[in-house]
PDB file of N, CA and C in Angstrom:
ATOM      1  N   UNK A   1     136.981  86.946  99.701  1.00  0.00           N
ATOM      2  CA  UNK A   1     138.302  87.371  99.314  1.00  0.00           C
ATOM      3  C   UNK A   1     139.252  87.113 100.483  1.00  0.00           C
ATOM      4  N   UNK A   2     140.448  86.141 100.074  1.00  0.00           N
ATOM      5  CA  UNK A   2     141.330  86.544 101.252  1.00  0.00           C
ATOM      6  C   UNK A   2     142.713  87.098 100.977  1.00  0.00           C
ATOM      7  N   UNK A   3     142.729  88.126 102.088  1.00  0.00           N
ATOM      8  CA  UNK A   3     144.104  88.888 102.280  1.00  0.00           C
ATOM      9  C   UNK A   3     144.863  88.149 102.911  1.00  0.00           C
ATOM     10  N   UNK A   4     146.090  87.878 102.337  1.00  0.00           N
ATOM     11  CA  UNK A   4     147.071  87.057 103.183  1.00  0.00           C
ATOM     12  C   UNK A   4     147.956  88.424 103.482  1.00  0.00           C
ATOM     13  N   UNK A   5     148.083  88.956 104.332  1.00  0.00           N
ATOM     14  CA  UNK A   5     149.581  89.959 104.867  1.00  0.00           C
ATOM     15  C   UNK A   5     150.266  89.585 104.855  1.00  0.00           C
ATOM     16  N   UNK A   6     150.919  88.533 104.663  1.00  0.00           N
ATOM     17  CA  UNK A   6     152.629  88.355 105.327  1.00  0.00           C
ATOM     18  C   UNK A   6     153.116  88.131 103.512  1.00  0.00           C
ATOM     19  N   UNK A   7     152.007  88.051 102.517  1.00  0.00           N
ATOM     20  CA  UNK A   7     152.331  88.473 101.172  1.00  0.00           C
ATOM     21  C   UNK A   7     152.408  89.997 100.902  1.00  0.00           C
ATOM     22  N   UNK A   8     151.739  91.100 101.781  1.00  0.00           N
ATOM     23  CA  UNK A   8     152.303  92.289 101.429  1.00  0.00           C
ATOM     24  C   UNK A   8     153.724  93.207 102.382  1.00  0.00           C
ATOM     25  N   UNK A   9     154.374  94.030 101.768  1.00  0.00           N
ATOM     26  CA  UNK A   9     155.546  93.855 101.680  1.00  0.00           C
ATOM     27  C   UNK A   9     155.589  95.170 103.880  1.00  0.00           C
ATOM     28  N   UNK A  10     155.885  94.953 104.322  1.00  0.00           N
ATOM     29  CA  UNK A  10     156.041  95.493 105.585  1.00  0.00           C
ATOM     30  C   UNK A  10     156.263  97.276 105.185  1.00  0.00           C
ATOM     31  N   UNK A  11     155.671  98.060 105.207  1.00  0.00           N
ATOM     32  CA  UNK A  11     156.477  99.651 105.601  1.00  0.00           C
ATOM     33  C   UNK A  11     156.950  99.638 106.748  1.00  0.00           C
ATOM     34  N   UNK A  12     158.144 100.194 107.268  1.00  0.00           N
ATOM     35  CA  UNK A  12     158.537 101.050 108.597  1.00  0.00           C
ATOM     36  C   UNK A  12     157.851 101.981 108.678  1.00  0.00           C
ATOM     37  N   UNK A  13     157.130 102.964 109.591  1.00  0.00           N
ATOM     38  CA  UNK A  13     156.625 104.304 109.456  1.00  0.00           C
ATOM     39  C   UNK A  13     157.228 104.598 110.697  1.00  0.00           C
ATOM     40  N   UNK A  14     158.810 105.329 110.917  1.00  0.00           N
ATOM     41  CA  UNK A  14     158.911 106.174 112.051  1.00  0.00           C
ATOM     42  C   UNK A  14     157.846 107.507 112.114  1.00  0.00           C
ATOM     43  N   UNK A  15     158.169 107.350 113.384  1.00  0.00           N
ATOM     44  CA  UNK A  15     156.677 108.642 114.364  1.00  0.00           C
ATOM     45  C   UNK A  15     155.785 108.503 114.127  1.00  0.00           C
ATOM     46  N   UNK A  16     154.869 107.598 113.888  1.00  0.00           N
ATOM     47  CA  UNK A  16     153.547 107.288 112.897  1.00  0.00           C
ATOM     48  C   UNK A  16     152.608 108.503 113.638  1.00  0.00           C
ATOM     49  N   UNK A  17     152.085 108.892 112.990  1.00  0.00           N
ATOM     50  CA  UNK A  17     150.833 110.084 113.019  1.00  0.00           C
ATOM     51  C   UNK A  17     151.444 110.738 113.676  1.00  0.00           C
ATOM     52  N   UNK A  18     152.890 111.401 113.937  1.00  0.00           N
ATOM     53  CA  UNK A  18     153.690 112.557 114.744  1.00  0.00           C
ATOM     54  C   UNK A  18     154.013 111.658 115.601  1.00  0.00           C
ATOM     55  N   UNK A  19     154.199 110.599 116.260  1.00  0.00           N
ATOM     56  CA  UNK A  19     153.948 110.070 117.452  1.00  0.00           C
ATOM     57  C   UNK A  19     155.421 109.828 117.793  1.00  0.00           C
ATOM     58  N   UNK A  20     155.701 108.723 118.833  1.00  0.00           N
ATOM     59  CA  UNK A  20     157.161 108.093 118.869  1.00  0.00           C
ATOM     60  C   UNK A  20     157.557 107.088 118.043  1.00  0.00           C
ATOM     61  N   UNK A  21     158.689 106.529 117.957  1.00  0.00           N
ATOM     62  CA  UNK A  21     159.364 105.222 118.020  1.00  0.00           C
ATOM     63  C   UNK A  21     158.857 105.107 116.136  1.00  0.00           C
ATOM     64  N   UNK A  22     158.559 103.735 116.011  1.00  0.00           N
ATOM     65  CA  UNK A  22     158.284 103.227 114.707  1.00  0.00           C
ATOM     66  C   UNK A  22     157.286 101.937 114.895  1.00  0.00           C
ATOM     67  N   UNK A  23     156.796 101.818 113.814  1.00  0.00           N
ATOM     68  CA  UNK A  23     155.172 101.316 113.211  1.00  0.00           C
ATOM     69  C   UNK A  23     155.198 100.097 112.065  1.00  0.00           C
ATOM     70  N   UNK A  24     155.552  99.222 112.105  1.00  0.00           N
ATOM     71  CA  UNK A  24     155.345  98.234 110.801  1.00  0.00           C
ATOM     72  C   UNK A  24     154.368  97.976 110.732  1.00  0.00           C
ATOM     73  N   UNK A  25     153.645  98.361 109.009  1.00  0.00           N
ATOM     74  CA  UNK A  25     152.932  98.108 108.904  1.00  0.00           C
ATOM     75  C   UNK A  25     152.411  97.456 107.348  1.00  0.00           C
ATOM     76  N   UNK A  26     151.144  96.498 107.242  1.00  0.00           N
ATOM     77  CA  UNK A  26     151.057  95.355 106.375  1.00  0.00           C
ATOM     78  C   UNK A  26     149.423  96.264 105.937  1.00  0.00           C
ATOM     79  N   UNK A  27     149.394  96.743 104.325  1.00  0.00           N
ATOM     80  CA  UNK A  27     147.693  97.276 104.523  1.00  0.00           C
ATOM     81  C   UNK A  27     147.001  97.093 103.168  1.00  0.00           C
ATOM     82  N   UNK A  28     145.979  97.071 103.080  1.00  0.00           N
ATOM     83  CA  UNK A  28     145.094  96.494 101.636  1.00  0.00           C
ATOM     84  C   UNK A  28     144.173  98.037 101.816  1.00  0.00           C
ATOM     85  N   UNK A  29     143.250  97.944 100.590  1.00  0.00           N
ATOM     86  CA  UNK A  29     142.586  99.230 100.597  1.00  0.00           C
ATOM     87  C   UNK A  29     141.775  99.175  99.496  1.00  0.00           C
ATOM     88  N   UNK A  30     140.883  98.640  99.068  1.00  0.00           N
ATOM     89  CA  UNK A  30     139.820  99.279  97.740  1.00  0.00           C
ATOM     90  C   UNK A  30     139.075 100.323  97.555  1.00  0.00           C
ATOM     91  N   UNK A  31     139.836 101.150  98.275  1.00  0.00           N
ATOM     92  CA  UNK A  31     139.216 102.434  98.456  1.00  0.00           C
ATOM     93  C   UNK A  31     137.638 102.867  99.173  1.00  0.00           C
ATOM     94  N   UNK A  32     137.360 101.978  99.693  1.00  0.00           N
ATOM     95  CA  UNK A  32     136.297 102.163 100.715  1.00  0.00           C
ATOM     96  C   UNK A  32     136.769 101.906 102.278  1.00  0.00           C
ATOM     97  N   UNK A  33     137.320 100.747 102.223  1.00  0.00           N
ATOM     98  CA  UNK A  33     137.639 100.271 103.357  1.00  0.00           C
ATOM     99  C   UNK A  33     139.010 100.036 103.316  1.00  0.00           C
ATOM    100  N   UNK A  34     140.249 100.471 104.276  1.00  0.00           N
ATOM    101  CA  UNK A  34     141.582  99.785 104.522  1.00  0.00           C
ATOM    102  C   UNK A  34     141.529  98.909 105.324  1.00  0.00           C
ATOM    103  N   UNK A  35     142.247  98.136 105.174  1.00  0.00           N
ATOM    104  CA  UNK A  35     142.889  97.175 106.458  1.00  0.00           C
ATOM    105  C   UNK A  35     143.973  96.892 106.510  1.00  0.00           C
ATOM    106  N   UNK A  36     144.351  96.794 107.971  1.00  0.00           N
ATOM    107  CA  UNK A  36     145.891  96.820 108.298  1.00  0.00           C
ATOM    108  C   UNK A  36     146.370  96.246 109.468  1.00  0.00           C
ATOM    109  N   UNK A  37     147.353  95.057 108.859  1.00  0.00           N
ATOM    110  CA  UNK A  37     148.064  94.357 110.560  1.00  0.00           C
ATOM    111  C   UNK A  37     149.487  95.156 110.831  1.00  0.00           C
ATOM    112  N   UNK A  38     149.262  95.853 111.837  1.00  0.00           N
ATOM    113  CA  UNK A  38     150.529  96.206 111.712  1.00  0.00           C
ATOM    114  C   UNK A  38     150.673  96.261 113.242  1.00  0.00           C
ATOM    115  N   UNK A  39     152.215  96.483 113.941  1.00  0.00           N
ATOM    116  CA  UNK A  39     153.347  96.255 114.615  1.00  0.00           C
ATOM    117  C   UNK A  39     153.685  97.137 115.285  1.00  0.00           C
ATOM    118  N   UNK A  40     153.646  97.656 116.773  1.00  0.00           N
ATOM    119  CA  UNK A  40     153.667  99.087 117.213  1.00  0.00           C
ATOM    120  C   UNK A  40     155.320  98.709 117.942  1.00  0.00           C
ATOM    121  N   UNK A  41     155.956  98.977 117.908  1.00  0.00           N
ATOM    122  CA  UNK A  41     157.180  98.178 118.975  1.00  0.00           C
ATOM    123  C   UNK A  41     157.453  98.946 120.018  1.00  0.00           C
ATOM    124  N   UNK A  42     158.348  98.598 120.791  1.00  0.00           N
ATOM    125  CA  UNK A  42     158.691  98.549 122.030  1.00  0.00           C
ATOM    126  C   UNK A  42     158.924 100.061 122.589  1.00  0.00           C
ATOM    127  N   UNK A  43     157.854 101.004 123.514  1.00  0.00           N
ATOM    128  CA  UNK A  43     158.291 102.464 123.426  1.00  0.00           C
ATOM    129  C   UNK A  43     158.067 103.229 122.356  1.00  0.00           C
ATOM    130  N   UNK A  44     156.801 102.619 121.724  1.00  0.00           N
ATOM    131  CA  UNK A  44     156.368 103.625 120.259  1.00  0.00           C
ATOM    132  C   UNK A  44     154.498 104.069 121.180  1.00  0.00           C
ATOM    133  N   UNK A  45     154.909 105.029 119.916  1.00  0.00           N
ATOM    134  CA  UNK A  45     153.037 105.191 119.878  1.00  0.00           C
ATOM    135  C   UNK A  45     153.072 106.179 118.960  1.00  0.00           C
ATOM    136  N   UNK A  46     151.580 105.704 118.467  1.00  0.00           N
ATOM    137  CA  UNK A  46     150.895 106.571 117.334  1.00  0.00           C
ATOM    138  C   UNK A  46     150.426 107.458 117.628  1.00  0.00           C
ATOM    139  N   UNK A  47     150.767 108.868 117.385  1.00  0.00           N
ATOM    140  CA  UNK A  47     150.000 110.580 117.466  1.00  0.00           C
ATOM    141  C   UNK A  47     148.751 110.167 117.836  1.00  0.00           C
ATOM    142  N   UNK A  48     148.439 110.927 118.687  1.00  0.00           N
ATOM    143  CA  UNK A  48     146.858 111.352 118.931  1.00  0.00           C
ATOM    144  C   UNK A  48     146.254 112.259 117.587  1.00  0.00           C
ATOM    145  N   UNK A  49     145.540 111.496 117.625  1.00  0.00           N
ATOM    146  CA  UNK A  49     145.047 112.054 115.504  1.00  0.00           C
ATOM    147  C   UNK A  49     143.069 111.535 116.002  1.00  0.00           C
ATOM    148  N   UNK A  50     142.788 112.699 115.155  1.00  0.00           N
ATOM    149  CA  UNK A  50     140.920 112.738 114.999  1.00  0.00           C
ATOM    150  C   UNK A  50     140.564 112.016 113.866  1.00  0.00           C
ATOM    151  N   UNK A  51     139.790 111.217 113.967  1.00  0.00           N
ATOM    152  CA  UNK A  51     139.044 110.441 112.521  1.00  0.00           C
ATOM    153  C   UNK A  51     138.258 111.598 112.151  1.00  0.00           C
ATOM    154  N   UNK A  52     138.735 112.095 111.174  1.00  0.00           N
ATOM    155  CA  UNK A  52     137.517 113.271 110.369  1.00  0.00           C
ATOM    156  C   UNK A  52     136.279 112.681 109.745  1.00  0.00           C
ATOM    157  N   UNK A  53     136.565 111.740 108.686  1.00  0.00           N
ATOM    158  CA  UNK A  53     136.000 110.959 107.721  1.00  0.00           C
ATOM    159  C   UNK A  53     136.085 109.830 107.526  1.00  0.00           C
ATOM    160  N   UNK A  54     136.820 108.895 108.847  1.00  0.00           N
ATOM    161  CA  UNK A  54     136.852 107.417 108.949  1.00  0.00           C
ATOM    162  C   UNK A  54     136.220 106.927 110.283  1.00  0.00           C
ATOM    163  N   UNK A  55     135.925 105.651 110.117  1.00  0.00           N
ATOM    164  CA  UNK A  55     136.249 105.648 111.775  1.00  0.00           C
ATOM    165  C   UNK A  55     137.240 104.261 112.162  1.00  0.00           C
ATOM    166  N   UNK A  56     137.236 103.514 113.013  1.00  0.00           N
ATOM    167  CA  UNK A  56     138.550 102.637 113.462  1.00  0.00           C
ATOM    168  C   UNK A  56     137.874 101.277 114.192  1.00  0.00           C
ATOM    169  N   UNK A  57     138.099 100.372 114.012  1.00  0.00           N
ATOM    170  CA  UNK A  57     137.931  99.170 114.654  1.00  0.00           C
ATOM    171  C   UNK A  57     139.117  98.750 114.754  1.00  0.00           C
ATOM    172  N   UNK A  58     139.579  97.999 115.841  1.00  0.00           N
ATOM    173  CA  UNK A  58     141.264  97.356 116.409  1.00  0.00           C
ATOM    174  C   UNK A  58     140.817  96.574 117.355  1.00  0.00           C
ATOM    175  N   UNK A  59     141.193  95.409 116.593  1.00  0.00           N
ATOM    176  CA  UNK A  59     141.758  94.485 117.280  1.00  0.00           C
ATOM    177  C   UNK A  59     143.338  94.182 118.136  1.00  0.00           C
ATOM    178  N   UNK A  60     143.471  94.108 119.024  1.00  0.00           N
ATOM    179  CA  UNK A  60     144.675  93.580 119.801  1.00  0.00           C
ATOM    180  C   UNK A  60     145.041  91.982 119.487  1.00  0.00           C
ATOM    181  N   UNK A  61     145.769  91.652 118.862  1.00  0.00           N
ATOM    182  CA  UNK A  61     146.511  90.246 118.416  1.00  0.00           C
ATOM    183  C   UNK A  61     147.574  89.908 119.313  1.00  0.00           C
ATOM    184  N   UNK A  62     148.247  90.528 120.061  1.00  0.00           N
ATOM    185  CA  UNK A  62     149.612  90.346 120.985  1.00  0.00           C
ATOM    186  C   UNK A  62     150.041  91.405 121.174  1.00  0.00           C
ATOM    187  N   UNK A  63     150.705  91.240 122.459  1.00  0.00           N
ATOM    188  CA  UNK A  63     151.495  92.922 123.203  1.00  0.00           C
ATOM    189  C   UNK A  63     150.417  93.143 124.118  1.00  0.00           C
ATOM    190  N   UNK A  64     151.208  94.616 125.114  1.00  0.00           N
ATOM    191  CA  UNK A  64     150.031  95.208 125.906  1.00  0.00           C
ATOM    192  C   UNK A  64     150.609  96.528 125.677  1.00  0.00           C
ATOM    193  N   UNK A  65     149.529  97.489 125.923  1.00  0.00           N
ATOM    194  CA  UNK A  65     149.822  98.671 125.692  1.00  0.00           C
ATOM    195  C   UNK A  65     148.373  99.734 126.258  1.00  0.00           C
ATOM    196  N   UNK A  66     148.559 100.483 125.609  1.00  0.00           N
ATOM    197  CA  UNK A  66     146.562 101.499 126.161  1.00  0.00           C
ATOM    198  C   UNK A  66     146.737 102.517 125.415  1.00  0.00           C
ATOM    199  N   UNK A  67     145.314 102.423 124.866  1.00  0.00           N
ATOM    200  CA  UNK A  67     144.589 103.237 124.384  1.00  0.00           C
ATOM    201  C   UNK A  67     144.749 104.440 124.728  1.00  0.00           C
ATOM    202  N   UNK A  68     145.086 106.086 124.276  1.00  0.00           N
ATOM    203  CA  UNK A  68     144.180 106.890 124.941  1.00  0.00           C
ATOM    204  C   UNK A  68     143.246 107.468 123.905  1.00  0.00           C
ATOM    205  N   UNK A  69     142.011 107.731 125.019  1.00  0.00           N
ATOM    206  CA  UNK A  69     140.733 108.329 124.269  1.00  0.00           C
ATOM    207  C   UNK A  69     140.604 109.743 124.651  1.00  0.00           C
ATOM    208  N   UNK A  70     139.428 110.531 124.448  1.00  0.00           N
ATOM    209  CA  UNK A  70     139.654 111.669 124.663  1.00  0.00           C
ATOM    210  C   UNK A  70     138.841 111.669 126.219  1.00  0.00           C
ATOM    211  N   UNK A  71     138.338 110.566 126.391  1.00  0.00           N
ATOM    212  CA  UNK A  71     137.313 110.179 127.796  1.00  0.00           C
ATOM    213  C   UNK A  71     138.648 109.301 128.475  1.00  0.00           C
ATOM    214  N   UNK A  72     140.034 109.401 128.525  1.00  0.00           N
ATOM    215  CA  UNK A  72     141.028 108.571 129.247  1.00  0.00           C
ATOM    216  C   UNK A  72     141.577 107.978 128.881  1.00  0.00           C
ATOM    217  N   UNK A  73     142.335 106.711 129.246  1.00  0.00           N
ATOM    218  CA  UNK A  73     143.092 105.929 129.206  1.00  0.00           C
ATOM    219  C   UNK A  73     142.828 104.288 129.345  1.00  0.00           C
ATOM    220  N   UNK A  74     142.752 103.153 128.404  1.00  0.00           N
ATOM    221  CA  UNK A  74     142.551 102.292 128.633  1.00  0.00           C
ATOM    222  C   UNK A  74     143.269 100.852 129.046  1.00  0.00           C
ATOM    223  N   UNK A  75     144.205 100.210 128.830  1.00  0.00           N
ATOM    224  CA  UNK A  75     144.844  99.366 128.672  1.00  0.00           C
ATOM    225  C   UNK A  75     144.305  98.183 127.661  1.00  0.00           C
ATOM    226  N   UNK A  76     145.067  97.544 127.081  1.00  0.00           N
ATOM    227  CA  UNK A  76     145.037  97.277 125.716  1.00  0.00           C
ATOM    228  C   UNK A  76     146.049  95.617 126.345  1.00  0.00           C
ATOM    229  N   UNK A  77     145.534  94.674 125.163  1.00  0.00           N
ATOM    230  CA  UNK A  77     145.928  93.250 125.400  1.00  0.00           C
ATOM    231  C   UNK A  77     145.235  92.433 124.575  1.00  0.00           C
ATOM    232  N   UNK A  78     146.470  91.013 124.186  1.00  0.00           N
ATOM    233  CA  UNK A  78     145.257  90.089 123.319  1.00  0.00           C
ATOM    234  C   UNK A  78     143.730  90.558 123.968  1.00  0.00           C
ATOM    235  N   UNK A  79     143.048  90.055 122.218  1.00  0.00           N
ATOM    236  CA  UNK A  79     141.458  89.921 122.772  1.00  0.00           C
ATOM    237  C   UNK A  79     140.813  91.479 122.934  1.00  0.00           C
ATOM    238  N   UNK A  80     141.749  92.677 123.103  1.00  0.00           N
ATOM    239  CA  UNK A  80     141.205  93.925 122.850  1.00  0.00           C
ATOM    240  C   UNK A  80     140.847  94.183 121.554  1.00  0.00           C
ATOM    241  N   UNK A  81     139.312  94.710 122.108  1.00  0.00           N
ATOM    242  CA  UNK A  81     138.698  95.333 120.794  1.00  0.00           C
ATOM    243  C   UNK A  81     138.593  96.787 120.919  1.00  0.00           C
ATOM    244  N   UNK A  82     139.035  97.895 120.253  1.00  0.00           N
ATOM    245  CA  UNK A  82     138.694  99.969 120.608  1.00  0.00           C
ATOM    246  C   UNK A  82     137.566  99.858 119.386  1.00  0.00           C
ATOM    247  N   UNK A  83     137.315 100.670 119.717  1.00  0.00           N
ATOM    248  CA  UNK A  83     136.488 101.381 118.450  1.00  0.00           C
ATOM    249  C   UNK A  83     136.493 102.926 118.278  1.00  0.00           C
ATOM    250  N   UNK A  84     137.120 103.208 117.544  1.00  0.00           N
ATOM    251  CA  UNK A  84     136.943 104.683 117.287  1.00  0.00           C
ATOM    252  C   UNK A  84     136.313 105.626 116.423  1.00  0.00           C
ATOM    253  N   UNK A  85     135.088 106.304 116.885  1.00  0.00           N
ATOM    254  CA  UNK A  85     133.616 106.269 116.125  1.00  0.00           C
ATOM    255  C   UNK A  85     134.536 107.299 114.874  1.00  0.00           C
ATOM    256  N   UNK A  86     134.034 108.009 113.664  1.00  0.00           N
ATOM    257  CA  UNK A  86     134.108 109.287 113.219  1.00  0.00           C
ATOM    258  C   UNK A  86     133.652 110.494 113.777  1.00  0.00           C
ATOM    259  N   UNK A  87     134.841 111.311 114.224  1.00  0.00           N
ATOM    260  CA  UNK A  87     134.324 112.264 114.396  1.00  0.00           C
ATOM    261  C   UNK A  87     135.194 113.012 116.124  1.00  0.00           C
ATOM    262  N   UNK A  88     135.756 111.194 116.414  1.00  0.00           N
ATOM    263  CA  UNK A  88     136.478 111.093 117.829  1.00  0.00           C
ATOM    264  C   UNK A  88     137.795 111.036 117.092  1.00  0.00           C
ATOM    265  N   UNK A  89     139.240 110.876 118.063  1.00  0.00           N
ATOM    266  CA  UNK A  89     140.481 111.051 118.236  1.00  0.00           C
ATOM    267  C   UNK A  89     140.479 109.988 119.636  1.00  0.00           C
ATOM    268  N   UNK A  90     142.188 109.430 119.195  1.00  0.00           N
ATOM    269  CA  UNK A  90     143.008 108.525 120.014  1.00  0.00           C
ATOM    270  C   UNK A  90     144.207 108.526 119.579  1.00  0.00           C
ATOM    271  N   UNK A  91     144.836 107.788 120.180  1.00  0.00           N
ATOM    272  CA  UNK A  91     146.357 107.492 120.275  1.00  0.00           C
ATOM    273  C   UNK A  91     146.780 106.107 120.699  1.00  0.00           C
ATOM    274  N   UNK A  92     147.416 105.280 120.175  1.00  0.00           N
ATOM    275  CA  UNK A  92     147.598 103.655 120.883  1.00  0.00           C
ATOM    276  C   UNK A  92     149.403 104.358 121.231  1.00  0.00           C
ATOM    277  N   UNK A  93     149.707 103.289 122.626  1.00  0.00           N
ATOM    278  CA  UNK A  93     150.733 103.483 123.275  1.00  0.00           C
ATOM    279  C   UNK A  93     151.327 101.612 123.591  1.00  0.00           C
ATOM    280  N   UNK A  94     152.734 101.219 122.756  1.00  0.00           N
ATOM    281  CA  UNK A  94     153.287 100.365 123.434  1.00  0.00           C
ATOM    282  C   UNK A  94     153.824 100.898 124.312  1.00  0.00           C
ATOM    283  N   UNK A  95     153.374 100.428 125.877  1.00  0.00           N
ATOM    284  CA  UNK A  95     154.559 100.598 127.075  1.00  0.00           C
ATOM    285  C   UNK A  95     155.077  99.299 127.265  1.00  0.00           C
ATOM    286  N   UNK A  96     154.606  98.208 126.849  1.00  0.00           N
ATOM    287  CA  UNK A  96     155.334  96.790 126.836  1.00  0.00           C
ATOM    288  C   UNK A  96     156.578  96.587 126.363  1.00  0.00           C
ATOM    289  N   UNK A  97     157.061  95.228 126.793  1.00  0.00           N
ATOM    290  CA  UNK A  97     158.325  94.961 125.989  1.00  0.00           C
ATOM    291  C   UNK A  97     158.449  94.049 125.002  1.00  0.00           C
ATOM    292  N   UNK A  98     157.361  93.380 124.336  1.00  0.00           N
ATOM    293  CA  UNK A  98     157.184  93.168 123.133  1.00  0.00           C
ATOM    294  C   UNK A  98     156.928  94.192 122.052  1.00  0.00           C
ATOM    295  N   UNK A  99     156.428  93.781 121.035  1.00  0.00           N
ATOM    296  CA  UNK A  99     155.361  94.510 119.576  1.00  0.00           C
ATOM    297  C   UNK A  99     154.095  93.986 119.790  1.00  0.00           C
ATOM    298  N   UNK A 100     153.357  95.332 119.721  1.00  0.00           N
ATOM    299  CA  UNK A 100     151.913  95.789 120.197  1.00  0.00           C
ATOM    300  C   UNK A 100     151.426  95.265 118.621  1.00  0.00           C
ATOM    301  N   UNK A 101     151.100  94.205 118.402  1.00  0.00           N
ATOM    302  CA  UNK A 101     150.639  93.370 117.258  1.00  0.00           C
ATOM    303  C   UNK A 101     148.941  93.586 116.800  1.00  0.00           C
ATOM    304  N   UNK A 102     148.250  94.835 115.987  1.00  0.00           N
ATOM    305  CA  UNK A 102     146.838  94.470 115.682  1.00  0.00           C
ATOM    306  C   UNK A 102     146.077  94.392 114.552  1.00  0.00           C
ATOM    307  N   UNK A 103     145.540  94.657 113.987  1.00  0.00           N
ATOM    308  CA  UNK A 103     144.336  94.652 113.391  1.00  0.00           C
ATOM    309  C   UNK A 103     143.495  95.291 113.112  1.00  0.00           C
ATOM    310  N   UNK A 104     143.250  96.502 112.181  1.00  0.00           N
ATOM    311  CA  UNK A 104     142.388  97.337 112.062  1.00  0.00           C
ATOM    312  C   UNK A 104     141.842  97.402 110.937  1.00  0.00           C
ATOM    313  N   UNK A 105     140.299  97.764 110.905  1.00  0.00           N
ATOM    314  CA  UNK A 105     139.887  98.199 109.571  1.00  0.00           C
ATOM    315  C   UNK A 105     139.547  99.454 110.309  1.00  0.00           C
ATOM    316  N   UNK A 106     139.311 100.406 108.536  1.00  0.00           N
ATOM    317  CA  UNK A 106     138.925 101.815 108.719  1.00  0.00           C
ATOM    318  C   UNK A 106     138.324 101.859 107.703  1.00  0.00           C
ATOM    319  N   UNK A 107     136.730 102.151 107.340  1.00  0.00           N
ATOM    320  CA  UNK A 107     136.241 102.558 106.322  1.00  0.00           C
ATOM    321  C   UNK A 107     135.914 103.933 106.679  1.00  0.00           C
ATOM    322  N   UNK A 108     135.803 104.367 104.872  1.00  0.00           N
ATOM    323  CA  UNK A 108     136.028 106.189 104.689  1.00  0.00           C
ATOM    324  C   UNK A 108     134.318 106.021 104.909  1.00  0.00           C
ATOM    325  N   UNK A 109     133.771 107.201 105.178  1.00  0.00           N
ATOM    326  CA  UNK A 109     132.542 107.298 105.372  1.00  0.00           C
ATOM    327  C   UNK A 109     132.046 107.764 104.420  1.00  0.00           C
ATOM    328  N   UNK A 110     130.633 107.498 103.392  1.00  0.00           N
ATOM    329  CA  UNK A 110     130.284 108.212 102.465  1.00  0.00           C
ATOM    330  C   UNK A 110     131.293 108.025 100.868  1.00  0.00           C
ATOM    331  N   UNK A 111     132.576 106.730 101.293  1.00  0.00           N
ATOM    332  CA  UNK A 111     133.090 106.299  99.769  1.00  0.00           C
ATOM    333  C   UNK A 111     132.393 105.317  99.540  1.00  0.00           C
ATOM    334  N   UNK A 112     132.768 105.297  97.668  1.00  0.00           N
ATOM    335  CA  UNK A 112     132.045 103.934  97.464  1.00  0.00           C
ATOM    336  C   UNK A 112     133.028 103.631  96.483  1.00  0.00           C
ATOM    337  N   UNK A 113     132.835 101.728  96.918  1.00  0.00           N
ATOM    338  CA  UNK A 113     133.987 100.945  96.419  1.00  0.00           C
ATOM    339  C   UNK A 113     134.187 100.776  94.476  1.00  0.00           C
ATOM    340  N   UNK A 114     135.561 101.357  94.395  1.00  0.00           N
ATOM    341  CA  UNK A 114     136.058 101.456  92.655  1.00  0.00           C
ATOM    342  C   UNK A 114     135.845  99.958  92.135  1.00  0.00           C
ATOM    343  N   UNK A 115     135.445  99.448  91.628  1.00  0.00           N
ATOM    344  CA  UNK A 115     135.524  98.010  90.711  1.00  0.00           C
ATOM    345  C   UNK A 115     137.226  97.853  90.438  1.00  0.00           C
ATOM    346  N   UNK A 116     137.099  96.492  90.893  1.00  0.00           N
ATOM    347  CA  UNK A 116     138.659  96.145  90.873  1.00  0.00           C
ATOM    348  C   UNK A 116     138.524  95.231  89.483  1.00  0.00           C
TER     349      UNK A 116
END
């Protein structure tokens, strides 16, 4: 199956997960698994939020920025991969002066996929 994003339609999400600034974001979902390219810009970041029942893979596509985990602080750049197990909490931070550009899937743990 391929997802083309730049065919689904952009959300803005100011403060994404409580956080700062604003979030564009591009996302698919069959209800097991989401995925999402989305756009952190310049002086944003996403709330520090706990995966209850998901967990997080991210890719870094362009921008720099860092991670925080609940074990610190990372820095973030093309070619970054996080992983954020279920059960942990993070927060991504653009301090750059581009858009923190990535890539994430999140599958729910314990769903199973609806027939499309």
């Amino acid at each position: 199956m391929n997802i083309d994003f730049s065919a689904i339609p952009e959300r803005l999400i100011p403060q994404p997960r409580g956080g700062e600034g604003t979030m564009g974001s591009r996302q698919f979902s069959d209800g097991v698994n989401r995925l999402l390219k989305a756009r952190l810009m310049p002086g944003s970041r996403i709330g520090f939020h706990r995966h209850e029942t998901d967990s997080e893979t991210l890719l870094v596509l362009s921008g720099t920025g860092k991670m925080i985990t609940e074990q610190g602080e990372e820095p973030v750049g093309p070619g970054s991969v996080q992983y954020c197990p279920c059960g942990a909490a993070h927060s991504l931070v653009n301090d750059g002066t581009e858009d923190l550009v990535f890539f994430a899937v999140i599958p729910q743990h314990g769903a199973q996929a609806q027939p499309k």
